[in-house]
Every structure is written in C-alpha cells, then in structure tokens.
PDB file of N, CA and C in Angstrom:
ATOM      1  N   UNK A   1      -8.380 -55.751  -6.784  1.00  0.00           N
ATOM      2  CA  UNK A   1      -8.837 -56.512  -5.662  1.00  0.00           C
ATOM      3  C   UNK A   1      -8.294 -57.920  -5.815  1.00  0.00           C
ATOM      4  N   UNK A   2      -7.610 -58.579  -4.384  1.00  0.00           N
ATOM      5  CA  UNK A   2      -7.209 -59.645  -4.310  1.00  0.00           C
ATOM      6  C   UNK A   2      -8.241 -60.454  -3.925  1.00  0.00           C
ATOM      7  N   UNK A   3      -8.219 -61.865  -3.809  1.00  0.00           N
ATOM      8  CA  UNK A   3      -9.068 -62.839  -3.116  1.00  0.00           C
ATOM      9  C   UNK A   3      -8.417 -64.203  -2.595  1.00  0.00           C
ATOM     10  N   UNK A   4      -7.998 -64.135  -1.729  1.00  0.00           N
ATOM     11  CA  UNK A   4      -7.142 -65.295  -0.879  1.00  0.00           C
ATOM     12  C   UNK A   4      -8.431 -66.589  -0.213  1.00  0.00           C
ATOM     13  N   UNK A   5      -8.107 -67.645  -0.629  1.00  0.00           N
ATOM     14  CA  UNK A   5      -9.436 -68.652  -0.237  1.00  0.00           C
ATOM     15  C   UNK A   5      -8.947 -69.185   0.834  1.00  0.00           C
ATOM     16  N   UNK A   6      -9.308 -69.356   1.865  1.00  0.00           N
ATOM     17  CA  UNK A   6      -8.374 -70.179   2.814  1.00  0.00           C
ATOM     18  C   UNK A   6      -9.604 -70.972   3.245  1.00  0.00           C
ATOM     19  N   UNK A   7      -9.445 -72.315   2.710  1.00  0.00           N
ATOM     20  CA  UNK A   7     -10.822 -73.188   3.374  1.00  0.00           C
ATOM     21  C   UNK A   7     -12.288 -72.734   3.311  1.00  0.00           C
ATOM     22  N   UNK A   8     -12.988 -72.279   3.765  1.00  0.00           N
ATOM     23  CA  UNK A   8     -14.410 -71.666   3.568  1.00  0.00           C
ATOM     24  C   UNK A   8     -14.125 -70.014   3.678  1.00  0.00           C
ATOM     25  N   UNK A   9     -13.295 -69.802   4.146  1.00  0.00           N
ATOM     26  CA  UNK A   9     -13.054 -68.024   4.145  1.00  0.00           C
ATOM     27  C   UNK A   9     -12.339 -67.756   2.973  1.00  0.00           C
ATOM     28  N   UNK A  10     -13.348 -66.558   2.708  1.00  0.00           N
ATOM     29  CA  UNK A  10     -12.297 -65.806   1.370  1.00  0.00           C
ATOM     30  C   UNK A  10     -11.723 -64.206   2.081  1.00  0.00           C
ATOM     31  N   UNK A  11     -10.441 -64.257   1.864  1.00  0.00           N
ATOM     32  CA  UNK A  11      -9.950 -63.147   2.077  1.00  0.00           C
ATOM     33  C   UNK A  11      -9.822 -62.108   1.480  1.00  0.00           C
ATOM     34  N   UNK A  12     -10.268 -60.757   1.014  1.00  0.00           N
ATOM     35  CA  UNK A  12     -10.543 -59.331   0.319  1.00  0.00           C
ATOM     36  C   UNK A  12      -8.951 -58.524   0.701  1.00  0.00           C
ATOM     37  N   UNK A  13      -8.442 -58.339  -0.512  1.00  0.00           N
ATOM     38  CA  UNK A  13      -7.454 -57.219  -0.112  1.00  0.00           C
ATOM     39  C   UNK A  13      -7.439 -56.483  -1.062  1.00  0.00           C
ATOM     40  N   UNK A  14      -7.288 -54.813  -0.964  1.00  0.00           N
ATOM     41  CA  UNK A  14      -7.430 -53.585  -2.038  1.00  0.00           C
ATOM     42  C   UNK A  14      -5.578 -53.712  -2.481  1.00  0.00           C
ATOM     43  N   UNK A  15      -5.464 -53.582  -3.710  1.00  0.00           N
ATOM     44  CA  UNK A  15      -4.299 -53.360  -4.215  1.00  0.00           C
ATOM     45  C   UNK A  15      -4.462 -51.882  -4.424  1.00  0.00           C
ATOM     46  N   UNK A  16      -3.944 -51.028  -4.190  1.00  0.00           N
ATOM     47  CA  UNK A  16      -4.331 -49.368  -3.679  1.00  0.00           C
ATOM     48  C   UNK A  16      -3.506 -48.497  -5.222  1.00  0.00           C
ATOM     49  N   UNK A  17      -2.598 -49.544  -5.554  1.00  0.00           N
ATOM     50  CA  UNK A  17      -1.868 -48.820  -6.458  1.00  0.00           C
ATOM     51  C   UNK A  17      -2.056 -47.902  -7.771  1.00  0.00           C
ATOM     52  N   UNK A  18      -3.401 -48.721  -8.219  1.00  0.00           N
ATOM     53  CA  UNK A  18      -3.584 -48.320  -9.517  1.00  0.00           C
ATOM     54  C   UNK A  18      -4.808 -47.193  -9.065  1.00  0.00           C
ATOM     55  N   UNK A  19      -4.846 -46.690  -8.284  1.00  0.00           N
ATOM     56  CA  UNK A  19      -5.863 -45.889  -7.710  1.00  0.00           C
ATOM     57  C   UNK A  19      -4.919 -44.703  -7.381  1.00  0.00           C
ATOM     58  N   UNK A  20      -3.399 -44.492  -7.612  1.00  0.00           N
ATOM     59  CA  UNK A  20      -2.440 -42.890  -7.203  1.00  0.00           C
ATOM     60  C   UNK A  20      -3.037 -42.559  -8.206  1.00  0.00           C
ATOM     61  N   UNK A  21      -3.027 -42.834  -9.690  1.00  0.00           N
ATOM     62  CA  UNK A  21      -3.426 -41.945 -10.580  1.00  0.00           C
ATOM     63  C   UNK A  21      -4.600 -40.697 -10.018  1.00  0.00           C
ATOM     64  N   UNK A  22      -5.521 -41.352  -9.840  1.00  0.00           N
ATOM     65  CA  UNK A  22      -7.280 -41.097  -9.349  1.00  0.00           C
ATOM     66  C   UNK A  22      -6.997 -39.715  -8.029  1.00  0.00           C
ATOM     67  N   UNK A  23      -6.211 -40.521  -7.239  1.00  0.00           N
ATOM     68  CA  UNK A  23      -5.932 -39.375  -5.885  1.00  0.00           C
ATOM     69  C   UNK A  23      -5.115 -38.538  -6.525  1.00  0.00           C
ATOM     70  N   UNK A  24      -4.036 -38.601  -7.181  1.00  0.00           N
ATOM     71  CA  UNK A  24      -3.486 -36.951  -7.693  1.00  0.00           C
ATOM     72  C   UNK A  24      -4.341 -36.712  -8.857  1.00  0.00           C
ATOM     73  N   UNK A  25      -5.322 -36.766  -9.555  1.00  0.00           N
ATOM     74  CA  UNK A  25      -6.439 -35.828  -9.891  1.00  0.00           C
ATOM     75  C   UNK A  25      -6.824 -35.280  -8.973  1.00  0.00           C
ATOM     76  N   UNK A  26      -7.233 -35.891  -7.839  1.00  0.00           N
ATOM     77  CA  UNK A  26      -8.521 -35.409  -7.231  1.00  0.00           C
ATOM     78  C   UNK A  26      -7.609 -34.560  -6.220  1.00  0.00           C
ATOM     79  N   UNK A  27      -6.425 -34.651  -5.819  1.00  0.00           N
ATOM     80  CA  UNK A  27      -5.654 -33.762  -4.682  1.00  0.00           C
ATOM     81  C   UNK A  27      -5.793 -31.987  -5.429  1.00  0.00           C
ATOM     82  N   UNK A  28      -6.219 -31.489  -6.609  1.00  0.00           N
ATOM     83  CA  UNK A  28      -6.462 -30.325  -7.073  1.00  0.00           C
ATOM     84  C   UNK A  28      -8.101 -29.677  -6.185  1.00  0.00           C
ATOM     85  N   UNK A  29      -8.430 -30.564  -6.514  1.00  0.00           N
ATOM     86  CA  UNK A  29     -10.464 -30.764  -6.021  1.00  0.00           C
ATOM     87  C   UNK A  29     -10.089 -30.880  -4.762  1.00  0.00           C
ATOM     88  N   UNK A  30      -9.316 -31.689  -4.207  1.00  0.00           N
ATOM     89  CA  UNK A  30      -9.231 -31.646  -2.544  1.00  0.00           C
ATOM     90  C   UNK A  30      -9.050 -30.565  -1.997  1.00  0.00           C
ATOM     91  N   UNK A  31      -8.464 -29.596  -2.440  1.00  0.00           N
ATOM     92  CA  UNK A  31      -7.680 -28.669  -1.585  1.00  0.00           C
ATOM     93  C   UNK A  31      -8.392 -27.563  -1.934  1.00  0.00           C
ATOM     94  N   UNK A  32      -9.661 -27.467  -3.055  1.00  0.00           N
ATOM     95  CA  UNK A  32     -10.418 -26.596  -3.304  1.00  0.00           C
ATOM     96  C   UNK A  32     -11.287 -27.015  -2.730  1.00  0.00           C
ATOM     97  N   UNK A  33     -12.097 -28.103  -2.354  1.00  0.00           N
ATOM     98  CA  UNK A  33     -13.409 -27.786  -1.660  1.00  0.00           C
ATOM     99  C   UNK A  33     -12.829 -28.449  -0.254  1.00  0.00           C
ATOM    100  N   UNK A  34     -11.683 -28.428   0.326  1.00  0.00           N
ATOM    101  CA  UNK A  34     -11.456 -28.521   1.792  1.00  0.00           C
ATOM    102  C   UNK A  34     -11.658 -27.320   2.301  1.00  0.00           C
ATOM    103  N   UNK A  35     -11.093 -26.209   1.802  1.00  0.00           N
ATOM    104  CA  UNK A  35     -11.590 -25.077   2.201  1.00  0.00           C
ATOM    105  C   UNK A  35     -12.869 -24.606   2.815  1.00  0.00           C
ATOM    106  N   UNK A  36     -13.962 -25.105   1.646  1.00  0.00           N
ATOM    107  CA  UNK A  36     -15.046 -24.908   1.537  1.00  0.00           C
ATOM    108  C   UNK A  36     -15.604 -25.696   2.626  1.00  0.00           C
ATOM    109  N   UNK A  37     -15.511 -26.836   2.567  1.00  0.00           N
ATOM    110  CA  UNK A  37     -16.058 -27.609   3.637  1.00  0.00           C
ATOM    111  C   UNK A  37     -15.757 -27.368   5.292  1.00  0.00           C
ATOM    112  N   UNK A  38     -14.657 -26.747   5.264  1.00  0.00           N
ATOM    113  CA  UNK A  38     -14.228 -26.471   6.638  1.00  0.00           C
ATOM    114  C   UNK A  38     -14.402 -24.938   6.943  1.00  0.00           C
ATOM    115  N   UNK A  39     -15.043 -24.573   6.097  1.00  0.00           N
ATOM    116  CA  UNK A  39     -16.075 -23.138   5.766  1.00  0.00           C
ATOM    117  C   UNK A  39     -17.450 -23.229   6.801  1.00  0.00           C
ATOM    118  N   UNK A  40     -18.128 -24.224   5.882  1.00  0.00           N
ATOM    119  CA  UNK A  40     -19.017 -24.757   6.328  1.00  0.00           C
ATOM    120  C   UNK A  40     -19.319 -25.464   7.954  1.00  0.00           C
ATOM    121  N   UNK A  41     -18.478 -26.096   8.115  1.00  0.00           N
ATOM    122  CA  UNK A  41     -18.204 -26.869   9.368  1.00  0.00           C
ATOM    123  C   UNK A  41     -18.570 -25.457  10.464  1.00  0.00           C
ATOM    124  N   UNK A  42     -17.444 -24.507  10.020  1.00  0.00           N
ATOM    125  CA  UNK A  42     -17.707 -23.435  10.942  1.00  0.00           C
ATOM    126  C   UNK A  42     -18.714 -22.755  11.131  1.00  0.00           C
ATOM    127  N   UNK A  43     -19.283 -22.576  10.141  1.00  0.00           N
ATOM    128  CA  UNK A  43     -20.636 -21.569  10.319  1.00  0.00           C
ATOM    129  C   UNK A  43     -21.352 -22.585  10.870  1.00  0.00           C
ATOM    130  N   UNK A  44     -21.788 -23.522  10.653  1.00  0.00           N
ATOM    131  CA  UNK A  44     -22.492 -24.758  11.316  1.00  0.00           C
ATOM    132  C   UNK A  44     -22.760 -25.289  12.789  1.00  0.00           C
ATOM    133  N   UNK A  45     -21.174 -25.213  13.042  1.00  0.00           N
ATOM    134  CA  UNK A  45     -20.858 -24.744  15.059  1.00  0.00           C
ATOM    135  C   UNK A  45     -21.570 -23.721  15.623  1.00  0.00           C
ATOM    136  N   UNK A  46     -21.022 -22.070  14.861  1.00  0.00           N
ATOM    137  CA  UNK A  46     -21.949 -21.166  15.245  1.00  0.00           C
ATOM    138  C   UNK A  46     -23.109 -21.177  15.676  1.00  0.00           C
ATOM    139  N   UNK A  47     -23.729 -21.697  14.310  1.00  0.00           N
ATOM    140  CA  UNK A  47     -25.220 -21.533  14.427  1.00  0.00           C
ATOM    141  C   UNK A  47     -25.827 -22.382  15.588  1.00  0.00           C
ATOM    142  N   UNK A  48     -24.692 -23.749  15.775  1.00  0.00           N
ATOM    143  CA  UNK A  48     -25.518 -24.632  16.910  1.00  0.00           C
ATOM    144  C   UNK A  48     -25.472 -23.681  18.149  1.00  0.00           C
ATOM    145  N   UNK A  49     -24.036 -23.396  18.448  1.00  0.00           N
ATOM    146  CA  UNK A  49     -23.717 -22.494  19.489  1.00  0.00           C
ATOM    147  C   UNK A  49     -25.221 -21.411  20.292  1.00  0.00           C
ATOM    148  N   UNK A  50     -25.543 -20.729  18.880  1.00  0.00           N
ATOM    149  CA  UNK A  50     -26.783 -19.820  18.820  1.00  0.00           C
ATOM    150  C   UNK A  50     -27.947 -20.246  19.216  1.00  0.00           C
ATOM    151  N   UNK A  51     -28.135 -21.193  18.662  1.00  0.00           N
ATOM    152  CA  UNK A  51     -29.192 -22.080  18.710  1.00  0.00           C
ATOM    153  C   UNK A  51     -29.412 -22.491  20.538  1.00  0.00           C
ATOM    154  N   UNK A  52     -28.210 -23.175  21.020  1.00  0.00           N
ATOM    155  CA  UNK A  52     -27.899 -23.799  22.302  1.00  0.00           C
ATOM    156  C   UNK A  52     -27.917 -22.445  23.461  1.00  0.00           C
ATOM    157  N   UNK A  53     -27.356 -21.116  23.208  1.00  0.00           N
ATOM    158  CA  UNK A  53     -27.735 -20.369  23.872  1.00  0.00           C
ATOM    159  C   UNK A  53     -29.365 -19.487  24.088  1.00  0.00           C
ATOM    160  N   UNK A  54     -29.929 -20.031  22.508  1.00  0.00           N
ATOM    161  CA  UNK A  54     -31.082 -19.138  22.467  1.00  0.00           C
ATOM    162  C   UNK A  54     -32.150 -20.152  23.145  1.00  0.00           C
ATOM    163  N   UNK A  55     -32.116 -21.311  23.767  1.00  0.00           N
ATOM    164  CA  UNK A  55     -32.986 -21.949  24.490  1.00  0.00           C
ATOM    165  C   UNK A  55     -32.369 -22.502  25.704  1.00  0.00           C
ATOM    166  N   UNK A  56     -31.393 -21.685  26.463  1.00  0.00           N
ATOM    167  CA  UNK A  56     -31.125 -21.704  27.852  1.00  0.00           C
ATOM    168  C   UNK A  56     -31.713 -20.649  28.459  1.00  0.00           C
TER     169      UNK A  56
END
C-alpha cells in the first residue's frame, strides 16, 4: 500500500504485485469451488422459480 499526501488528502493506492503469488495459489481452489458455487446458484433459481409458481 501506497500513501500520496497531497495537502489535507491522503491518497490510498494497492500495489497488486506482491499479491500474483496469493492468486496463483488460490486459481487451483478457484476453479474447484467455482464449480460448486455455480452448482449452487442453480439449484437456488430453481427452488425460487418453485417457490414463485407455488404461490401464484
């Protein structure tokens, strides 16, 4: 994290770099519970779907 002062404002900037390490760990875990989650998502629609027809 940067911090730029300009007069009474301080400016915040993420230096993103030292954080690739972190995302290609986690791109293994990503692509295993994206699945899952977009698993979920679906059955979830359904059920609203069900839900939305069973009280019309």
């Amino acid at each position: 994290m940067e911090v730029k002062v300009e007069a009474q404002r301080r400016i915040y900037s993420l230096n993103a770099e030292p954080l690739a390490d972190v995302d290609e760990w986690l791109s293994a875990y990503r692509k295993k519970w994206s699945r899952h989650v977009d698993a979920l998502a679906v059955h979830l629609d359904r059920k609203k779907s069900l839900r939305e027809e069973s009280t019309e």
